[in-house]
N, C-alpha and C. Protein backbone atom coordinates (compact mmCIF):
# COMPACT_ATOMS: atom_id res chain seq x y z
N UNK A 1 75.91 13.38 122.34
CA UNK A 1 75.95 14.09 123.60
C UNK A 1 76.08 15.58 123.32
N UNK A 2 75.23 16.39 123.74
CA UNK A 2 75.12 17.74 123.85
C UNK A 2 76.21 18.56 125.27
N UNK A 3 77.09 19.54 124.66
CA UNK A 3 77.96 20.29 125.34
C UNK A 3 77.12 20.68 126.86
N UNK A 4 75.70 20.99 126.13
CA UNK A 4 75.38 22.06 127.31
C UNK A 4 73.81 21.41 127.67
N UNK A 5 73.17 21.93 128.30
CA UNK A 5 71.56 21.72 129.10
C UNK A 5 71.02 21.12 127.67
N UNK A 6 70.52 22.05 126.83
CA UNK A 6 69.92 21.57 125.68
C UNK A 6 70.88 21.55 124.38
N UNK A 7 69.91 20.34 123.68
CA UNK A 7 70.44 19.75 122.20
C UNK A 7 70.29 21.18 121.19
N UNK A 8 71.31 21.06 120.55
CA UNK A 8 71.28 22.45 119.73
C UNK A 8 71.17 21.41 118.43
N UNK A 9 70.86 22.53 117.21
CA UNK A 9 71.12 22.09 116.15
C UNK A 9 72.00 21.59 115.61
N UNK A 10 73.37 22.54 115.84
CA UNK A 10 75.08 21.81 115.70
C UNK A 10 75.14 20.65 116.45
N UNK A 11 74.31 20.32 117.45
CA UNK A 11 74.78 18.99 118.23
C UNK A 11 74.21 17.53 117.43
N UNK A 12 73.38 18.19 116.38
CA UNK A 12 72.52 17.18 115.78
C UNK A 12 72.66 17.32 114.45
N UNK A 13 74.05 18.21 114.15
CA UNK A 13 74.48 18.22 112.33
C UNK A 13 73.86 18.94 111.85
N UNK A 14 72.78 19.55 112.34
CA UNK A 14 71.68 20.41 111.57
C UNK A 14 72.26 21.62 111.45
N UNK A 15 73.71 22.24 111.33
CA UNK A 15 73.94 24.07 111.40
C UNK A 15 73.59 24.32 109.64
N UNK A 16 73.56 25.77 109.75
CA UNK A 16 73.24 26.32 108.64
C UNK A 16 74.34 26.20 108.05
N UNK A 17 74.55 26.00 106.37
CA UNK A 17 75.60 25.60 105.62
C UNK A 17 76.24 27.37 105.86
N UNK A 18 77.70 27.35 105.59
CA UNK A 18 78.06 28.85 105.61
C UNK A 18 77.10 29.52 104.43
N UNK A 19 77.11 29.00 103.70
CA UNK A 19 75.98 29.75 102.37
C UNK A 19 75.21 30.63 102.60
N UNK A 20 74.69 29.82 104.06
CA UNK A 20 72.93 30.66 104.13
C UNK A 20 72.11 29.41 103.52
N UNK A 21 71.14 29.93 103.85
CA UNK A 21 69.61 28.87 103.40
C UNK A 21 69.72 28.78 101.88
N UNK A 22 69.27 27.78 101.51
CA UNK A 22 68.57 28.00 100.17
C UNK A 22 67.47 28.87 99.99
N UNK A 23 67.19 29.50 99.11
CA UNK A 23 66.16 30.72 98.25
C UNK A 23 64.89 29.68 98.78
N UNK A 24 63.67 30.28 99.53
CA UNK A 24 62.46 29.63 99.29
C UNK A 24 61.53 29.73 98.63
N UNK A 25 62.29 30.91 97.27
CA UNK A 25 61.64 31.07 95.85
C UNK A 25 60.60 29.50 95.54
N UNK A 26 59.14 29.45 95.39
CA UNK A 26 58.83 27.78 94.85
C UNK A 26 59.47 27.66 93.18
N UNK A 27 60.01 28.55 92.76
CA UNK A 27 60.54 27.94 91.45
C UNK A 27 62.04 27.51 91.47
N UNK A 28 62.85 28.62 92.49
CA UNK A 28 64.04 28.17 92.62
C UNK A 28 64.11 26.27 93.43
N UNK A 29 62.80 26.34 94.39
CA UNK A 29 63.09 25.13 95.09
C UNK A 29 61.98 23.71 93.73
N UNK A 30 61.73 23.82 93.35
CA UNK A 30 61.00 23.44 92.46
C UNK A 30 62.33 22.71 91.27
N UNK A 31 62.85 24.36 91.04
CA UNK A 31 64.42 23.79 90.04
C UNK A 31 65.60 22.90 90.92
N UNK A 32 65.02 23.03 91.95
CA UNK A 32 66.19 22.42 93.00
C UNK A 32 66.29 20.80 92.85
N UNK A 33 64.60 20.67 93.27
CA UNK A 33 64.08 19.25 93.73
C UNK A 33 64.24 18.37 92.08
N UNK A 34 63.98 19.32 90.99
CA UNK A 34 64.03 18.70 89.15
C UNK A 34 65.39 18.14 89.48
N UNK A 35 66.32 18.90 89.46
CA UNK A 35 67.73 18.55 89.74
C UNK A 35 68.28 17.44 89.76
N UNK A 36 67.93 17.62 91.86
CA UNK A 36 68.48 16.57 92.19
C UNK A 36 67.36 14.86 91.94
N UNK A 37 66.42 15.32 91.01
CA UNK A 37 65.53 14.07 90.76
C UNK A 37 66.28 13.08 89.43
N UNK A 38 66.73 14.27 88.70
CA UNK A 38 67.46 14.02 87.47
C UNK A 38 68.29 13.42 87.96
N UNK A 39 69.07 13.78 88.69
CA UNK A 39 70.37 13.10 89.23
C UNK A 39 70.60 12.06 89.54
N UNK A 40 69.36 11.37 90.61
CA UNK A 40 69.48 10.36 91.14
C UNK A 40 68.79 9.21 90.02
N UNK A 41 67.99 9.74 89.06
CA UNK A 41 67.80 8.44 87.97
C UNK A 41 68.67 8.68 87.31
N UNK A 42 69.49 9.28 86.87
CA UNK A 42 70.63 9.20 86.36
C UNK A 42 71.66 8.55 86.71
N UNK A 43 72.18 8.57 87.88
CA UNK A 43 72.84 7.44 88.77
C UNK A 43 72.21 5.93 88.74
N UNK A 44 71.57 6.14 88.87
CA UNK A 44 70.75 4.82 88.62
C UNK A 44 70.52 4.19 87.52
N UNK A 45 70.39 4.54 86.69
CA UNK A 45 70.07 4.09 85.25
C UNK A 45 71.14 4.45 83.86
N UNK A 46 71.84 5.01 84.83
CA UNK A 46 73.26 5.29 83.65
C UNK A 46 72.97 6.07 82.64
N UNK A 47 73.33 5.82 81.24
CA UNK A 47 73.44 6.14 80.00
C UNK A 47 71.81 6.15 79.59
N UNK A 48 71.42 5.16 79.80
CA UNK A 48 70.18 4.62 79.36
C UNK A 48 69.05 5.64 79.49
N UNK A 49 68.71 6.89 78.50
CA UNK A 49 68.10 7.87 78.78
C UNK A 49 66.33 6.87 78.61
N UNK A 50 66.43 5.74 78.21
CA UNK A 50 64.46 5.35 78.34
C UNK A 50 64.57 5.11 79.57
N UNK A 51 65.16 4.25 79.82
CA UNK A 51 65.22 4.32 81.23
C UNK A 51 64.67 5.18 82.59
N UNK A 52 65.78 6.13 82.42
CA UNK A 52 65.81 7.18 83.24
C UNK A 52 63.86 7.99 82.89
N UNK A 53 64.07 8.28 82.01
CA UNK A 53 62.70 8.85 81.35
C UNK A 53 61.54 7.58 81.78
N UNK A 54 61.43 6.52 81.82
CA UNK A 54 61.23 5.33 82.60
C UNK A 54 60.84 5.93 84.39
N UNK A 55 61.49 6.25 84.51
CA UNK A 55 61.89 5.84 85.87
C UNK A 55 60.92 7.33 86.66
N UNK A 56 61.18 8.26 85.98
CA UNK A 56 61.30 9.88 86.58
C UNK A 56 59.78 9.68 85.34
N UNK A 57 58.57 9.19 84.85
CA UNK A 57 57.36 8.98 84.58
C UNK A 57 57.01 9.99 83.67
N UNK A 58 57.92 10.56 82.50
CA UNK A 58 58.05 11.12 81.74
C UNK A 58 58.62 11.00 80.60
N UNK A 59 58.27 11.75 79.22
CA UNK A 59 58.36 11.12 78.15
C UNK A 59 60.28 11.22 77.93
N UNK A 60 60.71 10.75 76.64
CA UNK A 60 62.30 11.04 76.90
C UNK A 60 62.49 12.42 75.72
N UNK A 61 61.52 12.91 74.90
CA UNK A 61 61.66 14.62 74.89
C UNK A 61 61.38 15.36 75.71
N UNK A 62 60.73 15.07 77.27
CA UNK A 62 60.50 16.07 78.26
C UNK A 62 62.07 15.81 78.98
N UNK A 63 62.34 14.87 79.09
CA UNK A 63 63.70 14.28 79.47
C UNK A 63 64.59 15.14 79.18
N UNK A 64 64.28 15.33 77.60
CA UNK A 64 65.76 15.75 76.90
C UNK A 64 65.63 17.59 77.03
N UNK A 65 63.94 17.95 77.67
CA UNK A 65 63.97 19.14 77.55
C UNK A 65 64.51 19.72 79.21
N UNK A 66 64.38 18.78 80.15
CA UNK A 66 65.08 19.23 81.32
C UNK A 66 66.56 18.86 81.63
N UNK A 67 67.08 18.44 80.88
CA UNK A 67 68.30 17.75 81.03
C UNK A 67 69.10 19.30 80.17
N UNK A 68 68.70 19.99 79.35
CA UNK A 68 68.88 21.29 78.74
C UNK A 68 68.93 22.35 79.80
N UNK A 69 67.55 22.22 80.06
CA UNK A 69 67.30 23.55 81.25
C UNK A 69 68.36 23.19 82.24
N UNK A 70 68.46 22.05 82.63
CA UNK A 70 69.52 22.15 84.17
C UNK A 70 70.79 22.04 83.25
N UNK A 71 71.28 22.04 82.63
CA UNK A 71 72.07 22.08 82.10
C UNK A 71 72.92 20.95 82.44
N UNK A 72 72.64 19.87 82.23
CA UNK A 72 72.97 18.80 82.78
C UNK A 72 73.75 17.63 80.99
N UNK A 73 74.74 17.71 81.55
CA UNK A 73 75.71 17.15 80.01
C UNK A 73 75.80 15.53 80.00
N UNK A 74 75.27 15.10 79.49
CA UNK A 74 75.62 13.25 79.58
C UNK A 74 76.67 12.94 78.42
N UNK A 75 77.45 14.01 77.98
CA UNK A 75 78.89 13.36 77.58
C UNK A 75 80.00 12.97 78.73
N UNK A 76 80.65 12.08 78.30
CA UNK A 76 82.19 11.68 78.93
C UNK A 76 83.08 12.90 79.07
C-alpha cells in the first residue's frame, strides 16, 4: 500500500542505496557482474575449483586468473 495517490519507488523497495548508483562505467559494471558470477558458483560448488570452472564455462587457469583480479581468497 502506497502512502499517497501514486506508487513511489520507496513504496516498492526500489530507493537509491545511500551510496548513490553504481558507476555505469561498462568495465566497472562488467567487473561487477564477474564478481558476483564468481560468487554464486562458488557458493555452489564449494572448494571444488573444476567445478566451479565447470559451471561459470571456463577453463580453471582463467578461473584462477579472475579469482586474482577480484581478489577473491579461497583460504579458511
Amino acid at each position: 500500500m502506497a502512502d499517497g495517490i501514486l506508487v513511489s519507488a520507496d513504496d516498492l523497495g526500489l530507493s537509491i542505496p545511500e551510496e548513490g548508483l553504481p558507476s555505469l562505467a561498462i568495465r566497472a559494471a562488467r567487473a561487477r557482474a564477474e564478481r558476483e558470477v564468481l560468487q554464486l558458483a562458488l557458493a555452489q560448488a564449494g572448494t571444488n575449483l573444476s567445478k566451479v570452472a565447470k559451471l561459470l564455462g571456463i577453463s580453471r587457469p582463467t578461473l584462477y586468473d579472475l579469482l586474482q583480479q577480484h581478489q577473491i581468497c579461497l583460504d579458511a
